[in-house]
Structures are given as C-alpha cells and as structure tokens.
Protein backbone atom coordinates (compact mmCIF):
# COMPACT_ATOMS: atom_id res chain seq x y z
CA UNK A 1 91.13 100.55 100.03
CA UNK A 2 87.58 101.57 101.32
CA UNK A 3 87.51 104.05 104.11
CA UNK A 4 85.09 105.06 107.28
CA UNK A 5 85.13 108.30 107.83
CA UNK A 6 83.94 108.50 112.03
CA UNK A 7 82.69 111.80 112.78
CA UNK A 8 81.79 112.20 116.77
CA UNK A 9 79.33 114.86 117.69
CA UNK A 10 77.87 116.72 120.09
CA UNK A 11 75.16 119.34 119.25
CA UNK A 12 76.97 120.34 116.43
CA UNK A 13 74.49 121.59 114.39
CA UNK A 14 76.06 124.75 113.30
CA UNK A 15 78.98 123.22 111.96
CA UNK A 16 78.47 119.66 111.00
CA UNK A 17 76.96 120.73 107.44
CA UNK A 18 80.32 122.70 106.46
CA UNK A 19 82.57 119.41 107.82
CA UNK A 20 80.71 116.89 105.96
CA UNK A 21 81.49 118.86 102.72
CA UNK A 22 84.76 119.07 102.88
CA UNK A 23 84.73 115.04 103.58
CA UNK A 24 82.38 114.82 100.70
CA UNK A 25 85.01 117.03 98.42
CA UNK A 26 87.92 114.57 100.14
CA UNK A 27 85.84 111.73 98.85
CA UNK A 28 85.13 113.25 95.61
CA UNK A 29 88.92 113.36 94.71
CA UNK A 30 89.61 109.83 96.16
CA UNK A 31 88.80 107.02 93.41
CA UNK A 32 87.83 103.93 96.34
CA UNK A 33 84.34 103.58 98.17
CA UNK A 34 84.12 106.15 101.40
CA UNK A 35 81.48 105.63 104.07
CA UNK A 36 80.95 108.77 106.52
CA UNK A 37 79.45 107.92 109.52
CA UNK A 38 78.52 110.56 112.06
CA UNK A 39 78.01 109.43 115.86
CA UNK A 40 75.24 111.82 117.54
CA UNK A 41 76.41 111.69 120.92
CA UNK A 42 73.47 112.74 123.59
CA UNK A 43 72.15 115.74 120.83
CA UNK A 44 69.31 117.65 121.29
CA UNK A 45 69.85 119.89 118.38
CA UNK A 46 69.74 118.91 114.33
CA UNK A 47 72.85 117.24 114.15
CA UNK A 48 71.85 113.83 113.52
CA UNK A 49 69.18 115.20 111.11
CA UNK A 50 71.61 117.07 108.91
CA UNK A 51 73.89 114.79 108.99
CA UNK A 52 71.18 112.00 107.93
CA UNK A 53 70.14 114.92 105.03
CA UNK A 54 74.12 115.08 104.04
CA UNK A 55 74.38 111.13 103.50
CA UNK A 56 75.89 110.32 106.40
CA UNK A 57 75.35 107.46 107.89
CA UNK A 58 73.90 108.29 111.81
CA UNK A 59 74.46 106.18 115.08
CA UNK A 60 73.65 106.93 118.25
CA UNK A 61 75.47 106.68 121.09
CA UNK A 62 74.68 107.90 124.78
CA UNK A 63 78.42 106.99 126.45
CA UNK A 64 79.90 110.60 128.30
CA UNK A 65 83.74 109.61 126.95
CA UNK A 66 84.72 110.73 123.27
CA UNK A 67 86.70 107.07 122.81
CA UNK A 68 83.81 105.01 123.83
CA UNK A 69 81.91 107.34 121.40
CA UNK A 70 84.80 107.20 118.50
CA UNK A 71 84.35 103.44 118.84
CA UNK A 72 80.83 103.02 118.35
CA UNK A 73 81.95 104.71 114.99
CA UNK A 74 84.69 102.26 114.14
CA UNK A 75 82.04 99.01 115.57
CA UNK A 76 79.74 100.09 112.84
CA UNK A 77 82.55 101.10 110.36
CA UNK A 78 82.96 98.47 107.06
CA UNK A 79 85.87 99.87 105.66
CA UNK A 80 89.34 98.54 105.58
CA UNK A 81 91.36 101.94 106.64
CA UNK A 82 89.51 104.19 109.64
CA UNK A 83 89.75 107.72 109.68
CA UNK A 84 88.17 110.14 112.70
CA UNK A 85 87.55 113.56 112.84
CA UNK A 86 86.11 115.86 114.72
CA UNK A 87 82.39 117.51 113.47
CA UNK A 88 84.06 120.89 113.81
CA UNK A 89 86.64 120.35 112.05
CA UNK A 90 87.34 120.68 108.21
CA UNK A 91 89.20 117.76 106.55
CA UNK A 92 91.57 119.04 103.05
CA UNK A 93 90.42 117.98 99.89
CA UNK A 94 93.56 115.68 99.35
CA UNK A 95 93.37 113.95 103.12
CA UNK A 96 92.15 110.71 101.39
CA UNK A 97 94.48 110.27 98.52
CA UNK A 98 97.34 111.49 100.45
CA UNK A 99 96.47 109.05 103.85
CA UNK A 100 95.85 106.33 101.32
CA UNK A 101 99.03 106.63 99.26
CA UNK A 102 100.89 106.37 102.83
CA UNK A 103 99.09 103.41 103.84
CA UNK A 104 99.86 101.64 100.53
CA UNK A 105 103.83 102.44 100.58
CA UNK A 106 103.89 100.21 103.91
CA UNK A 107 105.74 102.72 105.84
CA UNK A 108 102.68 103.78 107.68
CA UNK A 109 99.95 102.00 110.03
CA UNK A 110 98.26 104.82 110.88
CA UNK A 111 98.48 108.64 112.25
C-alpha cells in the first residue's frame, strides 16, 4: 500500500517543521512508499519553503474552503490509501502501520 500524506496549510511556518517530522518518523516505521504533500494555501510566510526544505512535496492552492484545499492534495496525490492532517498537528509514530494494518483486514474503508 503506498500512502499520500495531504497536509493543508496556512502560514504555518512555526509549526509545519515539527509536523512533518513526526510524518517523516510515521514513515520511517512504515515499510511501503509514503509521499507527503503539503498544500500552501494563500501563505505569505515560509511554509511552502520549509516544507519544500523537509521533502515535501508543495502545491499551491488559492481556494478560501479547507475541502477544496484538502482536495487539491488528494488531485495531486499517487498513492493508493489517502491520509490528511492538519500542519499543526503531530501524527504518532505508529499512525501508518496501524491505519494500514486496518485497511488490509477489510473491516475498514477509511476514518
């Protein structure tokens, strides 16, 4: 299973840097391909730049409605299984393996 991690953001420059490594320590601990891709949404700070620095991939988008944003994510997204979350949030270092051994008993679609 390869995921796309979809990050929205904002101006989120003081806290995108410590949410991209905890997806990078997610994706360190999950054996399939993970693509991060972080949507700089209207910033005028160093979000996209950090993000860019981090690995992510960046996209912009200029929409005012955090779907239309989350779904410029998922258009540009290759993997098979999406994930979202928020730049200011922090993902746990098993969120991977555990959302991927869900998806694989069949007893999940998503979450």
């Amino acid at each position: 299973m390869q995921f796309s991690v979809v990050v929205p953001a904002h101006n989120e420059e003081r806290w995108i840097g410590h949410g991209l490594a905890t997806i990078a320590a997610a994706r360190a601990r999950y054996a399939g391909p993970v693509e991060t891709i972080v949507v700089a949404n209207r910033c005028t700070d160093a979000t996209a730049e950090i993000a860019q620095r981090m690995g992510a991939r960046v996209v912009e988008n200029d929409a005012r409605n955090i779907a239309a944003v989350r779904n410029a994510g998922a258009a540009a997204a290759t993997g098979t299984a999406l994930v979202t979350i928020d730049a200011d949030c922090l993902m746990a270092p098993n969120a991977l393996v555990e959302i991927a051994r869900l998806l694989q008993s069949g007893r999940f679609v998503g979450g």
